[in-house]
PDB file of N, CA and C in Angstrom:
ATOM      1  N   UNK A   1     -26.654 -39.023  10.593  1.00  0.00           N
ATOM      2  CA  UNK A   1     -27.223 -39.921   9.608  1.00  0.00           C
ATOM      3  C   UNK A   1     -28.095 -39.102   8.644  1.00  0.00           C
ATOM      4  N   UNK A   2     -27.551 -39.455   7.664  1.00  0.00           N
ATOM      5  CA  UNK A   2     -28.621 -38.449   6.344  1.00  0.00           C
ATOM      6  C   UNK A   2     -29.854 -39.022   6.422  1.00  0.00           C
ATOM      7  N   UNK A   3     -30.978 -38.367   6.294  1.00  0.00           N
ATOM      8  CA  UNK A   3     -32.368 -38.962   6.705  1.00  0.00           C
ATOM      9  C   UNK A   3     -33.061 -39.514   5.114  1.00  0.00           C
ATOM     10  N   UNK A   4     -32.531 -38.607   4.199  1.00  0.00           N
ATOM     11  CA  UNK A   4     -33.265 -39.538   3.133  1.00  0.00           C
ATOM     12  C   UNK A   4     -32.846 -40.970   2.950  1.00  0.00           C
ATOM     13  N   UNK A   5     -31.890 -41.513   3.160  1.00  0.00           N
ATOM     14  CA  UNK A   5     -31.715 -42.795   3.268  1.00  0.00           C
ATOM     15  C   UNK A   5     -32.687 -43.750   3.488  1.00  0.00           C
ATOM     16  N   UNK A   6     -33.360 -43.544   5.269  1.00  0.00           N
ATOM     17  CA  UNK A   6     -34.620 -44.281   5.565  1.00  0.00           C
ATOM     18  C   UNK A   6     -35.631 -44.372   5.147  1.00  0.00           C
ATOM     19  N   UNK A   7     -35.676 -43.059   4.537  1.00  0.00           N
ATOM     20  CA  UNK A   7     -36.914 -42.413   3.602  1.00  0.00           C
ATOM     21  C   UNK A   7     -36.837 -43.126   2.296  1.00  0.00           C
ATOM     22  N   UNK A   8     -35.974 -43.108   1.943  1.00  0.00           N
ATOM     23  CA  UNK A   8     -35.516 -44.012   0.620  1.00  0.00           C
ATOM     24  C   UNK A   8     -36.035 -45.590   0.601  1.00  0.00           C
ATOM     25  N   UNK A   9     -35.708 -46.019   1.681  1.00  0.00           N
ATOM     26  CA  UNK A   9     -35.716 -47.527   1.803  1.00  0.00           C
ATOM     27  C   UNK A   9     -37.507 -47.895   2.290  1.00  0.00           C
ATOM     28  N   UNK A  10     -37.593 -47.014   3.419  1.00  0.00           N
ATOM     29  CA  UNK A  10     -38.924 -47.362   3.110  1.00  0.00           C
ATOM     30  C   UNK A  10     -40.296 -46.775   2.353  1.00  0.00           C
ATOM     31  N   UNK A  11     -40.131 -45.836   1.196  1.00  0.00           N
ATOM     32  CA  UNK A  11     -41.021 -45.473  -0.020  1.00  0.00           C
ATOM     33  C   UNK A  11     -40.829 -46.613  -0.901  1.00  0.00           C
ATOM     34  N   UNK A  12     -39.305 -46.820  -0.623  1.00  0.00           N
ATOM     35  CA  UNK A  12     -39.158 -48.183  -1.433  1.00  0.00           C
ATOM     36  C   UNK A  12     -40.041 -49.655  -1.526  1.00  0.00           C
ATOM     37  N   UNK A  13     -39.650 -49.877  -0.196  1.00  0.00           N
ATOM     38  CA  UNK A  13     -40.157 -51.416   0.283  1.00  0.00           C
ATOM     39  C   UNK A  13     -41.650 -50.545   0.172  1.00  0.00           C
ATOM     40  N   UNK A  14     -41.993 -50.137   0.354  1.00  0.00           N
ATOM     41  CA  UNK A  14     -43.721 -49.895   0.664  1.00  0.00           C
ATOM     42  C   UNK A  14     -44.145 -49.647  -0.890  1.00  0.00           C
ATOM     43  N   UNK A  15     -43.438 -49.201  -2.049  1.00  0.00           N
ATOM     44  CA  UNK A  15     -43.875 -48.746  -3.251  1.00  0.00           C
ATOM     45  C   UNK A  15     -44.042 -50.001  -4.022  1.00  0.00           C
ATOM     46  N   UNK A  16     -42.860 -50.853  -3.543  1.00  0.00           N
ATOM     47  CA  UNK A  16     -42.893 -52.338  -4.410  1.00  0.00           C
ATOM     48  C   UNK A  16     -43.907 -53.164  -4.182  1.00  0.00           C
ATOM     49  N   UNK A  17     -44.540 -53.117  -2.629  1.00  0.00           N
ATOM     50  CA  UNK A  17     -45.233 -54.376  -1.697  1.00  0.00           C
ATOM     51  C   UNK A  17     -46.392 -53.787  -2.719  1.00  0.00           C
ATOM     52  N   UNK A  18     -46.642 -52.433  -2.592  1.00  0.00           N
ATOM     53  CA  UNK A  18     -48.207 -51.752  -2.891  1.00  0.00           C
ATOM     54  C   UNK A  18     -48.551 -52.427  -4.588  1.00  0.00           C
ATOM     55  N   UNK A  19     -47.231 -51.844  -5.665  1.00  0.00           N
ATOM     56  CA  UNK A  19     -47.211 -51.971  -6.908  1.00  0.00           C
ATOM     57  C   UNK A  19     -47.573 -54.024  -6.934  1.00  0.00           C
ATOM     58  N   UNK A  20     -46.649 -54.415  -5.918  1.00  0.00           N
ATOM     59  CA  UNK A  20     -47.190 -55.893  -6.633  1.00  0.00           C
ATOM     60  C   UNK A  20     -48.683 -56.441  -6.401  1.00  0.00           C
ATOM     61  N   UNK A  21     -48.839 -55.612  -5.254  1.00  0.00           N
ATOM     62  CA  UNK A  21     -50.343 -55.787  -4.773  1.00  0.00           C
ATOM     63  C   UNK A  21     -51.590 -55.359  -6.283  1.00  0.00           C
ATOM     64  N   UNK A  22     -50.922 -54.413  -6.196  1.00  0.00           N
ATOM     65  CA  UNK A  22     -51.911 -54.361  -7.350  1.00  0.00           C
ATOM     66  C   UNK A  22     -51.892 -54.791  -8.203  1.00  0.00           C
ATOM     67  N   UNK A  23     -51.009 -55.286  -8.977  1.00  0.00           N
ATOM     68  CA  UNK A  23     -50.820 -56.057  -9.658  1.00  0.00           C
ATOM     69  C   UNK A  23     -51.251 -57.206  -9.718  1.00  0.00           C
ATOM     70  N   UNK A  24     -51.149 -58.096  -8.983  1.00  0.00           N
ATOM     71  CA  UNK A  24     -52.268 -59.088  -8.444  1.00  0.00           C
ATOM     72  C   UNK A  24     -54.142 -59.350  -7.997  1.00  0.00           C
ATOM     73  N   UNK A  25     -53.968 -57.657  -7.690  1.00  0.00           N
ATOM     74  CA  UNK A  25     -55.205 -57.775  -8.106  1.00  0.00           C
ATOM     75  C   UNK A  25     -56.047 -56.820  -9.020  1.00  0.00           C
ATOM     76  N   UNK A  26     -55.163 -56.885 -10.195  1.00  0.00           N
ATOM     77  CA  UNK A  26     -55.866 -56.312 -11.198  1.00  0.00           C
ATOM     78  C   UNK A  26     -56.870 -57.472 -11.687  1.00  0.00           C
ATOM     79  N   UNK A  27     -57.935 -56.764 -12.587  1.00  0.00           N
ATOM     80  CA  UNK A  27     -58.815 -57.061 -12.971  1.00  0.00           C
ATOM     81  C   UNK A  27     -60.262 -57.701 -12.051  1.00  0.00           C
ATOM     82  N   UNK A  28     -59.902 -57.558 -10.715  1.00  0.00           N
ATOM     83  CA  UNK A  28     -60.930 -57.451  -9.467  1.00  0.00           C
ATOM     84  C   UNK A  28     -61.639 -56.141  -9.911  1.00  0.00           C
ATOM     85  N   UNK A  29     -63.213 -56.944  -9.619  1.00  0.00           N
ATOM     86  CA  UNK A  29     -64.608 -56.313 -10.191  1.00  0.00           C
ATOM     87  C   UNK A  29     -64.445 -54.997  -8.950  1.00  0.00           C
ATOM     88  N   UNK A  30     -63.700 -55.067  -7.759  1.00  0.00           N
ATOM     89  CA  UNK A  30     -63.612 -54.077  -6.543  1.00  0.00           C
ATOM     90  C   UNK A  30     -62.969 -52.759  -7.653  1.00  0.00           C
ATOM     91  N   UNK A  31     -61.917 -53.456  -7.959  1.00  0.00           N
ATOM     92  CA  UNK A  31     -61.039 -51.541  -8.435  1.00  0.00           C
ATOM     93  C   UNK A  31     -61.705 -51.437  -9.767  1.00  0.00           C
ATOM     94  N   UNK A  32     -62.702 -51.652 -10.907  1.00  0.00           N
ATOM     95  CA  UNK A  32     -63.232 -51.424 -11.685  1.00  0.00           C
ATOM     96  C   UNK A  32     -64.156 -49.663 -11.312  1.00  0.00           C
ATOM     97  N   UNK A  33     -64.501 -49.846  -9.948  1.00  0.00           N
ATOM     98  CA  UNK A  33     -65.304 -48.995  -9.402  1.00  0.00           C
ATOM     99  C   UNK A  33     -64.554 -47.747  -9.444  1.00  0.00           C
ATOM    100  N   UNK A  34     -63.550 -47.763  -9.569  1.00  0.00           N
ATOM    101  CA  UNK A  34     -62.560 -46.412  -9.574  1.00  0.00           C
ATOM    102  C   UNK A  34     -61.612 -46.298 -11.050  1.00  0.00           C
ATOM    103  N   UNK A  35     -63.025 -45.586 -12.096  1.00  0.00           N
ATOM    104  CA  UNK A  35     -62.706 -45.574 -13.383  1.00  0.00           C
ATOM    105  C   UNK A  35     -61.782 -46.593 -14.256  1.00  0.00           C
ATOM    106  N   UNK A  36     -61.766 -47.379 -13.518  1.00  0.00           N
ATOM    107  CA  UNK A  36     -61.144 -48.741 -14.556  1.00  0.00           C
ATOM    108  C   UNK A  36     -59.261 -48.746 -14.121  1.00  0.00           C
ATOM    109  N   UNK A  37     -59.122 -47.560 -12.727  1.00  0.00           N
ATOM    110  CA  UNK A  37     -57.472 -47.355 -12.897  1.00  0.00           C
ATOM    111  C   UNK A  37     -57.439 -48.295 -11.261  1.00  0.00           C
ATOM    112  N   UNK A  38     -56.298 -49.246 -11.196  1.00  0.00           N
ATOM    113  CA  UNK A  38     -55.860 -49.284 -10.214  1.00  0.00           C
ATOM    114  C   UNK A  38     -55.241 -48.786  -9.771  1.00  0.00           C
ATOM    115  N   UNK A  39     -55.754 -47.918  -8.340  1.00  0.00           N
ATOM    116  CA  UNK A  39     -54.796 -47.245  -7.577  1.00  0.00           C
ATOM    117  C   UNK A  39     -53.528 -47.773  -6.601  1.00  0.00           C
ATOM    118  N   UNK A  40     -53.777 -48.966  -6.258  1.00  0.00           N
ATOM    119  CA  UNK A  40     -53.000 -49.492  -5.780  1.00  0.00           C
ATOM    120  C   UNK A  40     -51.407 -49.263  -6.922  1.00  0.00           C
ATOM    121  N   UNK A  41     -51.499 -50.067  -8.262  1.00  0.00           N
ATOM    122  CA  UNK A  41     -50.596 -50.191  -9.012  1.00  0.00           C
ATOM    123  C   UNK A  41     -50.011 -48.675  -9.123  1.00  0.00           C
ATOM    124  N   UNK A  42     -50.515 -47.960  -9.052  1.00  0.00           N
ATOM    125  CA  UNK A  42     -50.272 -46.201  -9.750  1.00  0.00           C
ATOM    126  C   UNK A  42     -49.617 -45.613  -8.457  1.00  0.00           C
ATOM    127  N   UNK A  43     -49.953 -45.737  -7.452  1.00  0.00           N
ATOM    128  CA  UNK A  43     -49.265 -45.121  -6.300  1.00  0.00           C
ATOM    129  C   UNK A  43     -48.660 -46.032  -6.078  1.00  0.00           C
ATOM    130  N   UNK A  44     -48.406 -47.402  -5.825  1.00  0.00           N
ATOM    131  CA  UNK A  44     -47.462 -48.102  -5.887  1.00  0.00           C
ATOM    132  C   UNK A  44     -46.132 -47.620  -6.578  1.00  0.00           C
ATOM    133  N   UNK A  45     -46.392 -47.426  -7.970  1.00  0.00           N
ATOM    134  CA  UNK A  45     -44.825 -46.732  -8.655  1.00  0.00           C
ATOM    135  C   UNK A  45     -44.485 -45.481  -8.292  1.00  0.00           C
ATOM    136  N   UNK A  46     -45.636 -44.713  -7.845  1.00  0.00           N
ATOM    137  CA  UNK A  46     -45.080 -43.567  -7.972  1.00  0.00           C
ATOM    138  C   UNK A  46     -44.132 -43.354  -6.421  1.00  0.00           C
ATOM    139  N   UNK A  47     -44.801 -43.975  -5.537  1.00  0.00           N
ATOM    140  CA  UNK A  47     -43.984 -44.246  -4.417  1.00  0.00           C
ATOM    141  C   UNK A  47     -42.770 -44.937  -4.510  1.00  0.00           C
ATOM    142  N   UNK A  48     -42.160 -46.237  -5.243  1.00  0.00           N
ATOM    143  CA  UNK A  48     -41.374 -46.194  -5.844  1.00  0.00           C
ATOM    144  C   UNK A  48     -40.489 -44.990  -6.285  1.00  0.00           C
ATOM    145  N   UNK A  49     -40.739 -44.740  -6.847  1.00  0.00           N
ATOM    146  CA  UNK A  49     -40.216 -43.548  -7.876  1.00  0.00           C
ATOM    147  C   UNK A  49     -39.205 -42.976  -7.180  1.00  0.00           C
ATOM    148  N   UNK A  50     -40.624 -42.343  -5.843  1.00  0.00           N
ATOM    149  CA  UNK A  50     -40.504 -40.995  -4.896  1.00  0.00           C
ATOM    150  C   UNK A  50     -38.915 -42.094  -4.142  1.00  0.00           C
ATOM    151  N   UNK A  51     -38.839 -43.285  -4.258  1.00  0.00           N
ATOM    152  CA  UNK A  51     -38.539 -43.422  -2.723  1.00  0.00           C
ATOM    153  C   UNK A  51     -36.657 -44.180  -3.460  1.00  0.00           C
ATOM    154  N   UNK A  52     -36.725 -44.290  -4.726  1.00  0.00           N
ATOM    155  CA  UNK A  52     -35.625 -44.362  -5.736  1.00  0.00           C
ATOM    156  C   UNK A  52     -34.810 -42.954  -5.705  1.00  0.00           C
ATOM    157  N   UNK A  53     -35.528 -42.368  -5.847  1.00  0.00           N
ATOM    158  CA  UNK A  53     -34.816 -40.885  -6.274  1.00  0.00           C
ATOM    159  C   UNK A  53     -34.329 -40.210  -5.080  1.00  0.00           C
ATOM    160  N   UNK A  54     -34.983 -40.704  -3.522  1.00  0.00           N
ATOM    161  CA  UNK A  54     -34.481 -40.080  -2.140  1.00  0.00           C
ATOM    162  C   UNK A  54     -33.203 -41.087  -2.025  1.00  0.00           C
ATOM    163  N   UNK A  55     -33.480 -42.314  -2.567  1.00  0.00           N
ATOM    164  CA  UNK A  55     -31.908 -43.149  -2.251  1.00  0.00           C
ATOM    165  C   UNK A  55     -30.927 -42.551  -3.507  1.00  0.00           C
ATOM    166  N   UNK A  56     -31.150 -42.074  -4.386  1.00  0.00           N
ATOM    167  CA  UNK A  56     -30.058 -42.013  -5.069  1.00  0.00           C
ATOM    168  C   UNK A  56     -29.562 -40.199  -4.375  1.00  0.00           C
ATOM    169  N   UNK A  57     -30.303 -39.194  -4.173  1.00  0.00           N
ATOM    170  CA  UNK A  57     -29.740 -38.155  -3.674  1.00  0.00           C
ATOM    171  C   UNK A  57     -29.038 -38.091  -2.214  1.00  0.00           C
ATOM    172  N   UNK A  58     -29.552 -39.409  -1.550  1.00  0.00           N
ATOM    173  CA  UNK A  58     -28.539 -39.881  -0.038  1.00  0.00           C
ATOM    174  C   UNK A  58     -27.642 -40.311  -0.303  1.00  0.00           C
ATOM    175  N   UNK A  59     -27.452 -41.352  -1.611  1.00  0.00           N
ATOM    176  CA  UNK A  59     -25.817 -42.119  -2.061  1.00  0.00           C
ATOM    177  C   UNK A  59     -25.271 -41.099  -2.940  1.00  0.00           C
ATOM    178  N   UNK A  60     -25.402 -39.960  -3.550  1.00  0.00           N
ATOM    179  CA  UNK A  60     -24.711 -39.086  -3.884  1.00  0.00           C
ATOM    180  C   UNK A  60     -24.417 -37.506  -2.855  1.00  0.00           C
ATOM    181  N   UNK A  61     -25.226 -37.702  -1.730  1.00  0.00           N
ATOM    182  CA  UNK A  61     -25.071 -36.662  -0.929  1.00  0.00           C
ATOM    183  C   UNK A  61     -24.170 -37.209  -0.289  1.00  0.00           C
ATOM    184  N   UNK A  62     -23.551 -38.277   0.030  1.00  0.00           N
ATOM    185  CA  UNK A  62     -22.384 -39.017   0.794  1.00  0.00           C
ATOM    186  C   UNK A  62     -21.004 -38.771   0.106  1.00  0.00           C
ATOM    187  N   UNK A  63     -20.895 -38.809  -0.759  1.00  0.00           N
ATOM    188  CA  UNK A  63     -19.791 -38.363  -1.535  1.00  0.00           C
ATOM    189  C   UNK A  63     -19.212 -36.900  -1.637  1.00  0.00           C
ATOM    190  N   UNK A  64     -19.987 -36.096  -1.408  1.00  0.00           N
ATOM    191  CA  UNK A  64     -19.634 -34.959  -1.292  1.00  0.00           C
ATOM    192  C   UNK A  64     -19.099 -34.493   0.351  1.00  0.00           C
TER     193      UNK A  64
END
């Protein structure tokens, strides 16, 4: 079993849950305290990102 796959799926599910989280709670006086950036939303995508790009190099490492 190619391992980025799992890796894929869950940077995934965990990048989306995080990103909507923050998203929801933007503009809470809590994340103001951390220069005005929500971290939740920002590592949210970028985990995303990370966890998009391990599924697409597992569904193209299968083909070969």
């Amino acid at each position: 079993m190619d391992l980025r796959l799992p890796i894929g799926l869950v940077f995934t599910l965990y990048g989306i849950m995080l990103a909507v989280y923050g998203l929801a709670t933007n503009g809470d006086p809590m994340y103001a305290k951390s220069l005005d950036l929500n971290v939740n939303t920002t590592w949210g995508g970028v985990m995303l990102v990370f966890g998009l790009v391990m599924l697409y190099f597992a569904k193209r490492g299968k083909k070969a």
